[in-house]
Protein backbone atom coordinates (compact mmCIF):
# COMPACT_ATOMS: atom_id res chain seq x y z
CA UNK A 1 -20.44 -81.69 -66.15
CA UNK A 2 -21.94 -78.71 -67.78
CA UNK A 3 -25.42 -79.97 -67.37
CA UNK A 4 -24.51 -80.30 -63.80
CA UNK A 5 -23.51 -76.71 -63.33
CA UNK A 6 -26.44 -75.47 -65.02
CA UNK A 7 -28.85 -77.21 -63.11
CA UNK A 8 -26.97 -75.88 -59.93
CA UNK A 9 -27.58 -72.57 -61.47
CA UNK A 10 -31.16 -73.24 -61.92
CA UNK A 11 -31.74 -74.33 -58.87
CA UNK A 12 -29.73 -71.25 -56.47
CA UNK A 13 -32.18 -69.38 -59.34
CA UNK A 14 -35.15 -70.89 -58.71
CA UNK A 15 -34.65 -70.79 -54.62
CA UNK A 16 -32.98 -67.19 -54.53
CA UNK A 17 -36.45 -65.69 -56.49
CA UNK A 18 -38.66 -68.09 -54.30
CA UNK A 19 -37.25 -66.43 -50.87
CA UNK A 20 -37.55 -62.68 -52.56
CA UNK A 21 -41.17 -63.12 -53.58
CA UNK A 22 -41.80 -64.29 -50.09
CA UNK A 23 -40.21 -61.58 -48.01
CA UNK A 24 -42.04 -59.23 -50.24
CA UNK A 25 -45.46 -60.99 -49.61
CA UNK A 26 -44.88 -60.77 -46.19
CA UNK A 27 -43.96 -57.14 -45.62
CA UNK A 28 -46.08 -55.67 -48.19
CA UNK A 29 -49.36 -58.21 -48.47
CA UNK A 30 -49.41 -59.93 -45.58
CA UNK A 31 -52.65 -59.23 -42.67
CA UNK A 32 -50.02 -57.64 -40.88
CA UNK A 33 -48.16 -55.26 -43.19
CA UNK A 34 -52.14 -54.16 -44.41
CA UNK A 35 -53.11 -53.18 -40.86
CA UNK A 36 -50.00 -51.72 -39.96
CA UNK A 37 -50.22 -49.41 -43.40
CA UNK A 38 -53.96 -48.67 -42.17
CA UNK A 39 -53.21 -47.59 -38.63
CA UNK A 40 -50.07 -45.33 -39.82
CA UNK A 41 -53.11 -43.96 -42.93
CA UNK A 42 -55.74 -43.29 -39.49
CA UNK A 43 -53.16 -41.88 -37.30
CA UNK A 44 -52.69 -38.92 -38.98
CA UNK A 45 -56.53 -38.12 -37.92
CA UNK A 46 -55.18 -38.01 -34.36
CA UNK A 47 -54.32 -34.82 -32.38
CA UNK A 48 -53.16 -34.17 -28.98
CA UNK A 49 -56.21 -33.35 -26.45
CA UNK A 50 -58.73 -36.29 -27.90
CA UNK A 51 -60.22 -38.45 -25.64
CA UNK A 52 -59.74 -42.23 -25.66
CA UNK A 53 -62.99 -42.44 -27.01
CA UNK A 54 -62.32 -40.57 -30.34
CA UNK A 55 -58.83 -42.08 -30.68
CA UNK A 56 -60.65 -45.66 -30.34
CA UNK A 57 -63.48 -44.76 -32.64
CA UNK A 58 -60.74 -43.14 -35.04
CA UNK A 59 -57.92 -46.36 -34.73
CA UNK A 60 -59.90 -48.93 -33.33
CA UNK A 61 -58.82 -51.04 -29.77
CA UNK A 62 -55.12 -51.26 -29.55
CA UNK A 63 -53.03 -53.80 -30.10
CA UNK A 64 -51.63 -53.36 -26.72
CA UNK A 65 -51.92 -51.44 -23.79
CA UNK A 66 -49.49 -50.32 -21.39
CA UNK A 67 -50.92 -49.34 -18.19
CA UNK A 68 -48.81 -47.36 -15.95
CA UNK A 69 -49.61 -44.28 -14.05
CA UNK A 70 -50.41 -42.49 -17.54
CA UNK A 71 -51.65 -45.72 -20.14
CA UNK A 72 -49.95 -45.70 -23.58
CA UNK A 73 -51.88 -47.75 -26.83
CA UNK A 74 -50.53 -49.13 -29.23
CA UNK A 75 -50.82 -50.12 -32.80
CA UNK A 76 -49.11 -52.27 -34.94
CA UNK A 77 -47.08 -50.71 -37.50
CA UNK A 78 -45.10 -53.04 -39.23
CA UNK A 79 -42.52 -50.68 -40.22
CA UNK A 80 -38.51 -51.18 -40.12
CA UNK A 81 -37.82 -48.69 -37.71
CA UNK A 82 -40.62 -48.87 -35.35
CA UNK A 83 -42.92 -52.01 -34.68
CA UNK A 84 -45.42 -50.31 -32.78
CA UNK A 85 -47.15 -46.56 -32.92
CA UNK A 86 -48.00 -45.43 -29.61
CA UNK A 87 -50.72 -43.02 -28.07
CA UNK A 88 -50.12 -41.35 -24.41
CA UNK A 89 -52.86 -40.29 -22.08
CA UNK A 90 -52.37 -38.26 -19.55
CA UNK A 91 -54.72 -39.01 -15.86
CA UNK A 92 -57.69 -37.82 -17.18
CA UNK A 93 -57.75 -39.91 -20.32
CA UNK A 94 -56.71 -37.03 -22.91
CA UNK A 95 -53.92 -37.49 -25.86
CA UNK A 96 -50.69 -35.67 -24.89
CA UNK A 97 -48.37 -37.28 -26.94
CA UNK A 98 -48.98 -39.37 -30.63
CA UNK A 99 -45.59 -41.32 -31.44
CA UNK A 100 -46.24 -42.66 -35.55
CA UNK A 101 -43.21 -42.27 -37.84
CA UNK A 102 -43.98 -39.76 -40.61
């Protein structure tokens, strides 16, 4: 019976420690969480009045683009709180707002 117990103990161990380690990979070593740690490291090179041309050459293409009237990038974050960074343009393709979490 005691055997039994421990091994149950073991075991909830063993699997508890497994599933840590791998929500740590993922949101601190994973492809993702490297890039997003990058972009938010680069976006602090950004400033309002840029072109898309310098923001591009500084960040890179965008993860996505939102094309309205005024287009919006953005760039993977991987952060909690936001998921995305984002970059508005106003008509004539100039920064006028940079939306990164400090």
């Amino acid at each position: 019976m005691k055997k039994t117990i421990w091994l149950i103990l073991i075991i909830t161990g063993v699997v508890i420690t497994v599933t840590i380690l791998a929500l740590n990979f993922q949101s601190h070593f994973s492809k993702d969480a490297i890039k997003g740690k990058e972009n938010l490291t680069l976006s602090k090179s950004l400033r309002v009045g840029m072109s898309d041309d310098e923001v591009i050459k500084i960040m890179g293409n965008p993860d996505t683009t939102i094309k309205n009237d005024n287009p919006i990038y953005c760039y993977g974050i991987n952060d909690e709180s936001f998921g995305y960074g984002q970059i508005s343009f106003d008509s004539t393709m100039k920064v006028i707002e940079i939306d990164f979490p400090k």
